[in-house]
PDB file of N, CA and C in Angstrom:
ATOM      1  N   UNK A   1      -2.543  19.604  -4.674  1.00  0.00           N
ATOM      2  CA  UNK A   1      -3.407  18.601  -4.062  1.00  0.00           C
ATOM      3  C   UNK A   1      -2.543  17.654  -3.216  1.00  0.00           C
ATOM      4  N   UNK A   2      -2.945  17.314  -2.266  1.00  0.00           N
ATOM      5  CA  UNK A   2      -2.129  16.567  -1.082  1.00  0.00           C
ATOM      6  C   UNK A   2      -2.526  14.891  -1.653  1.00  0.00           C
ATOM      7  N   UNK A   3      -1.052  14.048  -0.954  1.00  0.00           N
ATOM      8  CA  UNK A   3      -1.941  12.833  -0.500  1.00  0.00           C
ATOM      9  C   UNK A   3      -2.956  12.400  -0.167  1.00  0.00           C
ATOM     10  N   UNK A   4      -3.744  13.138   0.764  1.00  0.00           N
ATOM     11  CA  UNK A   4      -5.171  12.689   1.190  1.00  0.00           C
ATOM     12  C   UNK A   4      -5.778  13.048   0.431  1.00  0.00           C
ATOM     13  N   UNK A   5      -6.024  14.217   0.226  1.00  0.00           N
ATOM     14  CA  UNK A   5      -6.911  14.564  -1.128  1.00  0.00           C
ATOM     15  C   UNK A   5      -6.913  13.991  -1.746  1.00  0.00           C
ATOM     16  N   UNK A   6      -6.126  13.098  -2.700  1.00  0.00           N
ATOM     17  CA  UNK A   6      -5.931  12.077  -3.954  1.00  0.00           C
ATOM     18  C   UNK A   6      -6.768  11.179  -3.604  1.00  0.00           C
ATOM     19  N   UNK A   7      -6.471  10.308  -1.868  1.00  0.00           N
ATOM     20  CA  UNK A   7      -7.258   9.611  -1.503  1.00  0.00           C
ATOM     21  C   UNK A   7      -8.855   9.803  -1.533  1.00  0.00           C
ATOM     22  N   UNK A   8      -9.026  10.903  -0.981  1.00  0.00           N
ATOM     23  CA  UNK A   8     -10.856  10.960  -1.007  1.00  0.00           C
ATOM     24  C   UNK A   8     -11.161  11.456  -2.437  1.00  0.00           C
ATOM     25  N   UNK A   9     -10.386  11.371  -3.424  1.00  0.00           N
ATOM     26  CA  UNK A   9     -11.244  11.678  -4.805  1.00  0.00           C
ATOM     27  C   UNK A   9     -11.933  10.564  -5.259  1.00  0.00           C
ATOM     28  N   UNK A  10     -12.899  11.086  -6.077  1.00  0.00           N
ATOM     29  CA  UNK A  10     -13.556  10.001  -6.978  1.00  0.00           C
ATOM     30  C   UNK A  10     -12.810   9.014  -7.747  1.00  0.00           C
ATOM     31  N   UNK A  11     -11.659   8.911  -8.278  1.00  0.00           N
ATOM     32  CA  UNK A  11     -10.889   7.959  -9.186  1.00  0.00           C
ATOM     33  C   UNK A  11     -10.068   7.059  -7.943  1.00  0.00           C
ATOM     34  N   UNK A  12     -10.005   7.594  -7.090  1.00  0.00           N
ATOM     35  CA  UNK A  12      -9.552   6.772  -6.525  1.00  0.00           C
ATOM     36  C   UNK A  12     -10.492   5.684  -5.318  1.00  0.00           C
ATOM     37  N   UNK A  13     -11.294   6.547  -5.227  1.00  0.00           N
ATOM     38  CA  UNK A  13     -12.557   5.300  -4.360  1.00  0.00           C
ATOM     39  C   UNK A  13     -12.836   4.762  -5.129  1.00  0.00           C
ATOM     40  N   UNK A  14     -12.835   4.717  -6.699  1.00  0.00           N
ATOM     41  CA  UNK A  14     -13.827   4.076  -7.649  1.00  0.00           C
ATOM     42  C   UNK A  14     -12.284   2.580  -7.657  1.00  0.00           C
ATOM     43  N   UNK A  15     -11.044   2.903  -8.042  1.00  0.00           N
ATOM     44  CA  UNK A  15     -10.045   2.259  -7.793  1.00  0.00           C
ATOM     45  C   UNK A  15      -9.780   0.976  -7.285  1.00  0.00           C
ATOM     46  N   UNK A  16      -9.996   2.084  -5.813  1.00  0.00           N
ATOM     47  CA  UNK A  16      -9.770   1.143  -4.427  1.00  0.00           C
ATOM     48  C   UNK A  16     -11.276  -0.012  -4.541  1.00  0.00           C
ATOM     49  N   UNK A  17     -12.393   0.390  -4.628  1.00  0.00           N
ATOM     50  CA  UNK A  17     -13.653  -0.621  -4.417  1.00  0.00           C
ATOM     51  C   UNK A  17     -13.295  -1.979  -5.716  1.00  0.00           C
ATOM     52  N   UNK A  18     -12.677  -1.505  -6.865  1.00  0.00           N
ATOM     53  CA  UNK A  18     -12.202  -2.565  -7.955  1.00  0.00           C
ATOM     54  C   UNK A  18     -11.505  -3.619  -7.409  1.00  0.00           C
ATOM     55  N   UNK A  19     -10.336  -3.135  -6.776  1.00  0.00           N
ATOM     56  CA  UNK A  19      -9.282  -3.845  -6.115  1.00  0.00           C
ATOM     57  C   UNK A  19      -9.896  -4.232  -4.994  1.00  0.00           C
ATOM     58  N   UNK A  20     -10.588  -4.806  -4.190  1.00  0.00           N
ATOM     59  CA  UNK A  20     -11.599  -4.574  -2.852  1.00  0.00           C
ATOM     60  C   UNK A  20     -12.421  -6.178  -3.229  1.00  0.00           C
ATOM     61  N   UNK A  21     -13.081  -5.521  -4.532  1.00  0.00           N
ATOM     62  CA  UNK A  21     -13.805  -6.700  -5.126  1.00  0.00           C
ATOM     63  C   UNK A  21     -13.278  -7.860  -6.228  1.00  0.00           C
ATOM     64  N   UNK A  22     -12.047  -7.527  -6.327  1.00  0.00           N
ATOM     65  CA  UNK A  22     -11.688  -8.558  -7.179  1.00  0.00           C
ATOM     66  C   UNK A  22     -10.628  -9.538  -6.084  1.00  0.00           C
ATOM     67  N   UNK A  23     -10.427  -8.784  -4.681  1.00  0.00           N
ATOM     68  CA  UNK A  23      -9.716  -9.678  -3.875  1.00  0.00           C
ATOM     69  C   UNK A  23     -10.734  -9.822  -3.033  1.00  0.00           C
ATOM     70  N   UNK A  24     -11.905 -10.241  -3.367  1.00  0.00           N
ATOM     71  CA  UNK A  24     -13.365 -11.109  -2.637  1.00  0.00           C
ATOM     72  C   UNK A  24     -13.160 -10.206  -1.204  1.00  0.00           C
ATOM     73  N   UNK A  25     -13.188  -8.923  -0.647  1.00  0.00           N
ATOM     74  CA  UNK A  25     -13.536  -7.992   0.500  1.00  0.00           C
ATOM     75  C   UNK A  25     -12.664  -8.994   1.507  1.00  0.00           C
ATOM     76  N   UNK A  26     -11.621  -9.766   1.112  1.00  0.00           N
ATOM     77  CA  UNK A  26     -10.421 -10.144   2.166  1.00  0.00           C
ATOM     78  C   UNK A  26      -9.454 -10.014   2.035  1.00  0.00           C
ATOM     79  N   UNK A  27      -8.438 -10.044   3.135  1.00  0.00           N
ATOM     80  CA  UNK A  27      -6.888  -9.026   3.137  1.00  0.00           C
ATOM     81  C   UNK A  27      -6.375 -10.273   2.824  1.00  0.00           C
ATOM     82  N   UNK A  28      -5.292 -10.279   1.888  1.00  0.00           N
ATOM     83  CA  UNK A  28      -4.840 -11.208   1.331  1.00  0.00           C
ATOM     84  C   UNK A  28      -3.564 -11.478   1.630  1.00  0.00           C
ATOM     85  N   UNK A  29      -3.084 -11.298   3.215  1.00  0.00           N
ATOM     86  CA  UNK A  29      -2.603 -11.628   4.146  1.00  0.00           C
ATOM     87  C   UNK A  29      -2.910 -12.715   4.661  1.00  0.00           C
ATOM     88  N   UNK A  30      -3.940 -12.185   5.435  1.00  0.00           N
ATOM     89  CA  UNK A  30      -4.438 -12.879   6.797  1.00  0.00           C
ATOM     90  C   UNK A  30      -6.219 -13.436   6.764  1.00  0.00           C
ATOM     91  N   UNK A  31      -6.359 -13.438   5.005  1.00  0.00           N
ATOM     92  CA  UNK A  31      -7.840 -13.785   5.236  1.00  0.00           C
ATOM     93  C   UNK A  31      -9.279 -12.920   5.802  1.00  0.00           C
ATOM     94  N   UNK A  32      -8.789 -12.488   6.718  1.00  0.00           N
ATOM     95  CA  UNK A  32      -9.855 -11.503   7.198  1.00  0.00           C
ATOM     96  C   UNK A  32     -11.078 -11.008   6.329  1.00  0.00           C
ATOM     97  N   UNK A  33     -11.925 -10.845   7.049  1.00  0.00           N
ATOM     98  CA  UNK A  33     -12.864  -9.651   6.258  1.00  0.00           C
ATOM     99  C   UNK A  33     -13.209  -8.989   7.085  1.00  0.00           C
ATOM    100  N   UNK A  34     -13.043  -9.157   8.577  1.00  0.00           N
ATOM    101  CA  UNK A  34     -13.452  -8.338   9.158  1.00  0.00           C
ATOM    102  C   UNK A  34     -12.883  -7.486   9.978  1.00  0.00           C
ATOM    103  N   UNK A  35     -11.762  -7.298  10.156  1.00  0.00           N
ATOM    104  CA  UNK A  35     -10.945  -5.754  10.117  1.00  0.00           C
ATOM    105  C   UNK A  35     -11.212  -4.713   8.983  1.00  0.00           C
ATOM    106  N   UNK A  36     -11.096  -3.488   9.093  1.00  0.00           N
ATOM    107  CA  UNK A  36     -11.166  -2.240   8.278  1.00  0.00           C
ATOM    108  C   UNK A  36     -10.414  -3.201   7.365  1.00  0.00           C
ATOM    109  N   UNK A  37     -11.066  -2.693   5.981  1.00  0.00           N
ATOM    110  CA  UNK A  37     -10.021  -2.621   4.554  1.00  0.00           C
ATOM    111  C   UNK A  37      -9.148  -1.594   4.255  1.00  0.00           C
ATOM    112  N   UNK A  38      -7.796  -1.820   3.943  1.00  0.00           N
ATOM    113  CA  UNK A  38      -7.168  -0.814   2.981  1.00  0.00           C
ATOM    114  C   UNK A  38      -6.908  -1.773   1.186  1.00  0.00           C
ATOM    115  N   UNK A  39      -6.191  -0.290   0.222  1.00  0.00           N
ATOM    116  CA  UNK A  39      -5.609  -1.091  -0.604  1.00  0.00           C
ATOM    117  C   UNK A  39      -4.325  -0.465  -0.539  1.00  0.00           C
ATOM    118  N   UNK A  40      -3.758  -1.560  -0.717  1.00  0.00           N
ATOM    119  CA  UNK A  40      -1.893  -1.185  -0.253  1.00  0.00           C
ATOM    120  C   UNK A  40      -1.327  -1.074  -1.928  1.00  0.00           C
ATOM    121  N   UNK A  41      -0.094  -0.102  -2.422  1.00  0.00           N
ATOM    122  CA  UNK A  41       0.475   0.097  -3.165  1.00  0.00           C
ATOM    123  C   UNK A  41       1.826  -1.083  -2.951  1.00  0.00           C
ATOM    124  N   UNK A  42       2.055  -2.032  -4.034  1.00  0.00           N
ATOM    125  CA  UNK A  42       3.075  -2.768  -3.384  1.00  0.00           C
ATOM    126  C   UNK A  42       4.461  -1.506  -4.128  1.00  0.00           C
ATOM    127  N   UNK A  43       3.987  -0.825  -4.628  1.00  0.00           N
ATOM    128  CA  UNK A  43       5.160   0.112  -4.898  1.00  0.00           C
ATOM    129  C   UNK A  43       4.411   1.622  -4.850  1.00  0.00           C
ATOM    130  N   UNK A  44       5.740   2.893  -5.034  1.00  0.00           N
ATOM    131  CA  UNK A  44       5.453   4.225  -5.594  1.00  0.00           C
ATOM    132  C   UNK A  44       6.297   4.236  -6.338  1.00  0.00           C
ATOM    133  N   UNK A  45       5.860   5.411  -7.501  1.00  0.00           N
ATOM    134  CA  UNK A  45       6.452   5.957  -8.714  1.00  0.00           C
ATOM    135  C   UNK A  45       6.297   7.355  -8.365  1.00  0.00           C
ATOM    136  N   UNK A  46       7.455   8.541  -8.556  1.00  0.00           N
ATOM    137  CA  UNK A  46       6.716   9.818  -8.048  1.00  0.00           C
ATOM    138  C   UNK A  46       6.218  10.798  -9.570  1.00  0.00           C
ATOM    139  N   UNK A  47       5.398  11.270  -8.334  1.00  0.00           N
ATOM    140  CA  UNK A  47       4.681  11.894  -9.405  1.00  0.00           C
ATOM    141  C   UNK A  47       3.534  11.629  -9.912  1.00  0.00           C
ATOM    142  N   UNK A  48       3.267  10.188  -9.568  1.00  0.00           N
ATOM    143  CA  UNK A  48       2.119   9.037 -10.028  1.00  0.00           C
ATOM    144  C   UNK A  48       0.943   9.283  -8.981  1.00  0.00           C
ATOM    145  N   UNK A  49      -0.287   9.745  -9.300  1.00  0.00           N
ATOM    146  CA  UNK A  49      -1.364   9.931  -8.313  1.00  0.00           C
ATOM    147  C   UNK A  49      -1.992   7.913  -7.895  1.00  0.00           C
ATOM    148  N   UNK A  50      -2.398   8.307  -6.559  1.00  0.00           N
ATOM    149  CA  UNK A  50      -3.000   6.761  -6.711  1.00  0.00           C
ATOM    150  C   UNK A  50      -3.475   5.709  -7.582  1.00  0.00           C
ATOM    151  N   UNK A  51      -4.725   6.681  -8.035  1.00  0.00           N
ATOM    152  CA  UNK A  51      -5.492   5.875  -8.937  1.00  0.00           C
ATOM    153  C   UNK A  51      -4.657   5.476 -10.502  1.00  0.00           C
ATOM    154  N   UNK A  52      -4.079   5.844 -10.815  1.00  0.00           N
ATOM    155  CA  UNK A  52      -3.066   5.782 -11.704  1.00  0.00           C
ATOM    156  C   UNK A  52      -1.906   4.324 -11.727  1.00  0.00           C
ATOM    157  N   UNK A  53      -1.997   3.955 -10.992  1.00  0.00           N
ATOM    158  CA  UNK A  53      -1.498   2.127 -10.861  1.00  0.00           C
ATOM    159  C   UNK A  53      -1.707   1.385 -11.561  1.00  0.00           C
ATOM    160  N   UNK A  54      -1.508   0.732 -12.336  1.00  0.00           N
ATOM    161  CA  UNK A  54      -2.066  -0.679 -12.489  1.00  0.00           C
ATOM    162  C   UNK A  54      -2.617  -1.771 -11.475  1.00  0.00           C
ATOM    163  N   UNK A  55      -3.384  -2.383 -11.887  1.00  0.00           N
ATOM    164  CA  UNK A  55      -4.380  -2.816 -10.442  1.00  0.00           C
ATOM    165  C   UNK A  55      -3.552  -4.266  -9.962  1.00  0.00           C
ATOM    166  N   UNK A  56      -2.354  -4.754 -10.857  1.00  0.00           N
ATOM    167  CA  UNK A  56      -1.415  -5.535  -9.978  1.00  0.00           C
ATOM    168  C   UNK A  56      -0.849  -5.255  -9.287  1.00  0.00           C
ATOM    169  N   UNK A  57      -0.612  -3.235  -9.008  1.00  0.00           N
ATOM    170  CA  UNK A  57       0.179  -3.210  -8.238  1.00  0.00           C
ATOM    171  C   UNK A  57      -0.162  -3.078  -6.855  1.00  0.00           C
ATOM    172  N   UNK A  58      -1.365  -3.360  -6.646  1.00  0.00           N
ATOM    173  CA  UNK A  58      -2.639  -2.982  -5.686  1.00  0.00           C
ATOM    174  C   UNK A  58      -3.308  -4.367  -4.956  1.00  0.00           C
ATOM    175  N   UNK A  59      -3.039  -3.745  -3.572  1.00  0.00           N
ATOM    176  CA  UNK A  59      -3.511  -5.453  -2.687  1.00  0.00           C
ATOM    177  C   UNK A  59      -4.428  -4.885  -1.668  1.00  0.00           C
ATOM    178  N   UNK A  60      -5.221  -5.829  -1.217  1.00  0.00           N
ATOM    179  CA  UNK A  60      -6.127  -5.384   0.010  1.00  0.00           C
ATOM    180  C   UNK A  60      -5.536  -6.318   1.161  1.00  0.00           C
ATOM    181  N   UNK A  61      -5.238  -5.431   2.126  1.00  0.00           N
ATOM    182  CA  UNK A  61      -5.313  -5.627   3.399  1.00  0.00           C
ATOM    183  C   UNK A  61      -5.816  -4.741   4.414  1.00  0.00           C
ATOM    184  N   UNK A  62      -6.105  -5.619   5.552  1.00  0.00           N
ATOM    185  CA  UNK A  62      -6.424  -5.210   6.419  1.00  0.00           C
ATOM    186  C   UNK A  62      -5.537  -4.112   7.143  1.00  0.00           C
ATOM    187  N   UNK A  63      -6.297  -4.008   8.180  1.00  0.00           N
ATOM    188  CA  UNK A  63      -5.722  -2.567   8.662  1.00  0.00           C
ATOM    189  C   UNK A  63      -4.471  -2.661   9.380  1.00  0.00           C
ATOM    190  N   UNK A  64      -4.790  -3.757  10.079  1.00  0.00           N
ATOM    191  CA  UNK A  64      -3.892  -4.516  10.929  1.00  0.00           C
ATOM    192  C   UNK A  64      -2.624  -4.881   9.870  1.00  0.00           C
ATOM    193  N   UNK A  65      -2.732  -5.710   8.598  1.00  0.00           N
ATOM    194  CA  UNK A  65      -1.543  -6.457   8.107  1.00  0.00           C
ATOM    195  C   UNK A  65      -1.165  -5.141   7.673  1.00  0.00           C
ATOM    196  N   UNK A  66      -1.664  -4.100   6.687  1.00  0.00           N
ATOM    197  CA  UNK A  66      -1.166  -3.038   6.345  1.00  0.00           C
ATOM    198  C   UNK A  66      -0.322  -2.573   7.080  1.00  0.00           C
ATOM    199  N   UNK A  67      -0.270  -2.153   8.303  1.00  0.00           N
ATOM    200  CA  UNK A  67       0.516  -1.677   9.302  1.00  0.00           C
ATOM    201  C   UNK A  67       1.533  -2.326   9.574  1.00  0.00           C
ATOM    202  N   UNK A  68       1.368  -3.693   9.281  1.00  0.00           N
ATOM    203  CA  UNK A  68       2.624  -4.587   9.546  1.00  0.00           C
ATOM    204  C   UNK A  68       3.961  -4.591   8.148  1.00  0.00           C
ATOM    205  N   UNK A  69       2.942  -4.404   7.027  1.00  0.00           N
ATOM    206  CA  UNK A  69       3.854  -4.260   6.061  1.00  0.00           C
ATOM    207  C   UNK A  69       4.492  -3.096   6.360  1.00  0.00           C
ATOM    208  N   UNK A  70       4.073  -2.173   6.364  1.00  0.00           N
ATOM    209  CA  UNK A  70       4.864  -0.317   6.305  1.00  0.00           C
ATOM    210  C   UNK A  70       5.687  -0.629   7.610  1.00  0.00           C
ATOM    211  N   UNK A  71       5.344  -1.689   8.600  1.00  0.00           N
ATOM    212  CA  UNK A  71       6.543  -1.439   9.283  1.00  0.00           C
ATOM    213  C   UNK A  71       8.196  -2.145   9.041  1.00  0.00           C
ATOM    214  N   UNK A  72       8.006  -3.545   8.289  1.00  0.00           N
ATOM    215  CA  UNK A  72       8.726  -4.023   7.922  1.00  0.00           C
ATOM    216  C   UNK A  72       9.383  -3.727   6.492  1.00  0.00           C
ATOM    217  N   UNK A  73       8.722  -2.394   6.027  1.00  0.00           N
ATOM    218  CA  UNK A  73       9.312  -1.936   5.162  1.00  0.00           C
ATOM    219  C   UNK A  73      10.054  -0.630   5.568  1.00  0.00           C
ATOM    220  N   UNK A  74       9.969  -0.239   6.709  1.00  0.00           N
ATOM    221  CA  UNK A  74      10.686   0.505   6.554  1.00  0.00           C
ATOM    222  C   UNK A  74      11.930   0.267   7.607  1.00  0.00           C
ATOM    223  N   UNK A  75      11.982  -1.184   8.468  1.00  0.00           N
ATOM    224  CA  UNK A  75      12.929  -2.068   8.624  1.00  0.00           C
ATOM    225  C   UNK A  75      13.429  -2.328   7.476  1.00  0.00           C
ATOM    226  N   UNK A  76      13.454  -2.797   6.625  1.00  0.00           N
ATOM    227  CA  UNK A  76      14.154  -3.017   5.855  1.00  0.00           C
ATOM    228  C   UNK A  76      15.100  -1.791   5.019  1.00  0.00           C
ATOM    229  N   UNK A  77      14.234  -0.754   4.590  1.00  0.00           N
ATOM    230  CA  UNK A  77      14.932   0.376   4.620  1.00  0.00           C
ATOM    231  C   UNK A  77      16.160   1.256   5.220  1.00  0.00           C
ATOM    232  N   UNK A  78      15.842   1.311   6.206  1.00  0.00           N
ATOM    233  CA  UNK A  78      17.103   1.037   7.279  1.00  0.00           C
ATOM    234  C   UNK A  78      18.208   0.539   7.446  1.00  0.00           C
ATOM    235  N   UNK A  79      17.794  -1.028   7.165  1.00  0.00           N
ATOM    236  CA  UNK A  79      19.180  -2.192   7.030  1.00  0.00           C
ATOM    237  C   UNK A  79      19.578  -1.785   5.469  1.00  0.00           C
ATOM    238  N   UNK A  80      18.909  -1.071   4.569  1.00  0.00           N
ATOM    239  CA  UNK A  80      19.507  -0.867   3.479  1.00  0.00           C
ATOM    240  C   UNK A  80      20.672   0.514   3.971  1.00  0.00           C
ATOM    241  N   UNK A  81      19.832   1.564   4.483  1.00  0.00           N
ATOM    242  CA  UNK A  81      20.405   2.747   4.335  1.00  0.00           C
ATOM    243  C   UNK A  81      22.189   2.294   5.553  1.00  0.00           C
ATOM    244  N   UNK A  82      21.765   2.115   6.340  1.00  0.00           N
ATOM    245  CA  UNK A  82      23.257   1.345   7.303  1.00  0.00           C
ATOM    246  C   UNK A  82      24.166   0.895   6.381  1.00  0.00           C
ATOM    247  N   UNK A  83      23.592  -0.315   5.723  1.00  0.00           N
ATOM    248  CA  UNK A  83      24.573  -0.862   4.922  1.00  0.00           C
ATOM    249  C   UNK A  83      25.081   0.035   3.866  1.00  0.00           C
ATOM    250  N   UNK A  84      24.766   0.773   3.311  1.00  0.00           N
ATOM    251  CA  UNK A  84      25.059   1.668   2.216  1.00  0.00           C
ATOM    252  C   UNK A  84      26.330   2.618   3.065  1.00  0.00           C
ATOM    253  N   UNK A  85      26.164   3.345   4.247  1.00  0.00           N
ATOM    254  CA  UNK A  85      26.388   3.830   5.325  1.00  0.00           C
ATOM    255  C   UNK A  85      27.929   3.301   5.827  1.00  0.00           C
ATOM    256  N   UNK A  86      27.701   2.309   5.855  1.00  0.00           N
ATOM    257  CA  UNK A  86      29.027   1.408   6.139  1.00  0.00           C
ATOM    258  C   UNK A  86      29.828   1.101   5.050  1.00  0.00           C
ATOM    259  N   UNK A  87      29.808   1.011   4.258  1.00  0.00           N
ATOM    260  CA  UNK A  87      30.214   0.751   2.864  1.00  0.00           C
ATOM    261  C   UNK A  87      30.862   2.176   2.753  1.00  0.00           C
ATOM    262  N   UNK A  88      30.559   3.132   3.017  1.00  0.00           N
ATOM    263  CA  UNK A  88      31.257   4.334   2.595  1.00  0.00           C
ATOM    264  C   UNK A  88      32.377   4.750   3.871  1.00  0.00           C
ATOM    265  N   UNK A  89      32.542   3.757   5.105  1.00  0.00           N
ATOM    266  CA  UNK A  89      33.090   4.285   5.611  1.00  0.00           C
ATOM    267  C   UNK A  89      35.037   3.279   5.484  1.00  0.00           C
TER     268      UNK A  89
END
């Protein structure tokens, strides 16, 4: 079963709408409600299907802030992997 698949299952829409409604249908960024919703994983574990989280580890944002996080995370990633990188040289 793929990533997406996990996504369109039943345990995990049932999940995501929990987390959705307990952060009042706004991205808890930027306030919004009216951009698309996601719910963002503030971590992965592998092996761990979505719905399988604990629901602290689970935030709603918008579509927009979502995108902003994954990008500054994987800036940051980067400045990790360099530095690691340099260190060995």
């Amino acid at each position: 079963m793929s990533y997406s698949d996990d996504l369109a299952s039943p345990l995990w829409q049932k999940k995501r709408l929990e987390i959705m409604q307990r952060d009042n249908w706004r991205c808890q960024m930027c306030g919004t409600n009216k951009n698309s919703l996601t719910v963002h994983h503030l971590y992965y574990e592998s092996g761990k299907k979505p719905h399988e989280y604990d629901n602290e580890v689970l935030i709603t944002l918008c579509k927009d802030c979502h995108e902003s996080v994954h990008k500054e995370i994987a800036k940051i990633s980067s400045i990790i992997a360099w530095s690691v990188v340099k260190k060995r040289k």
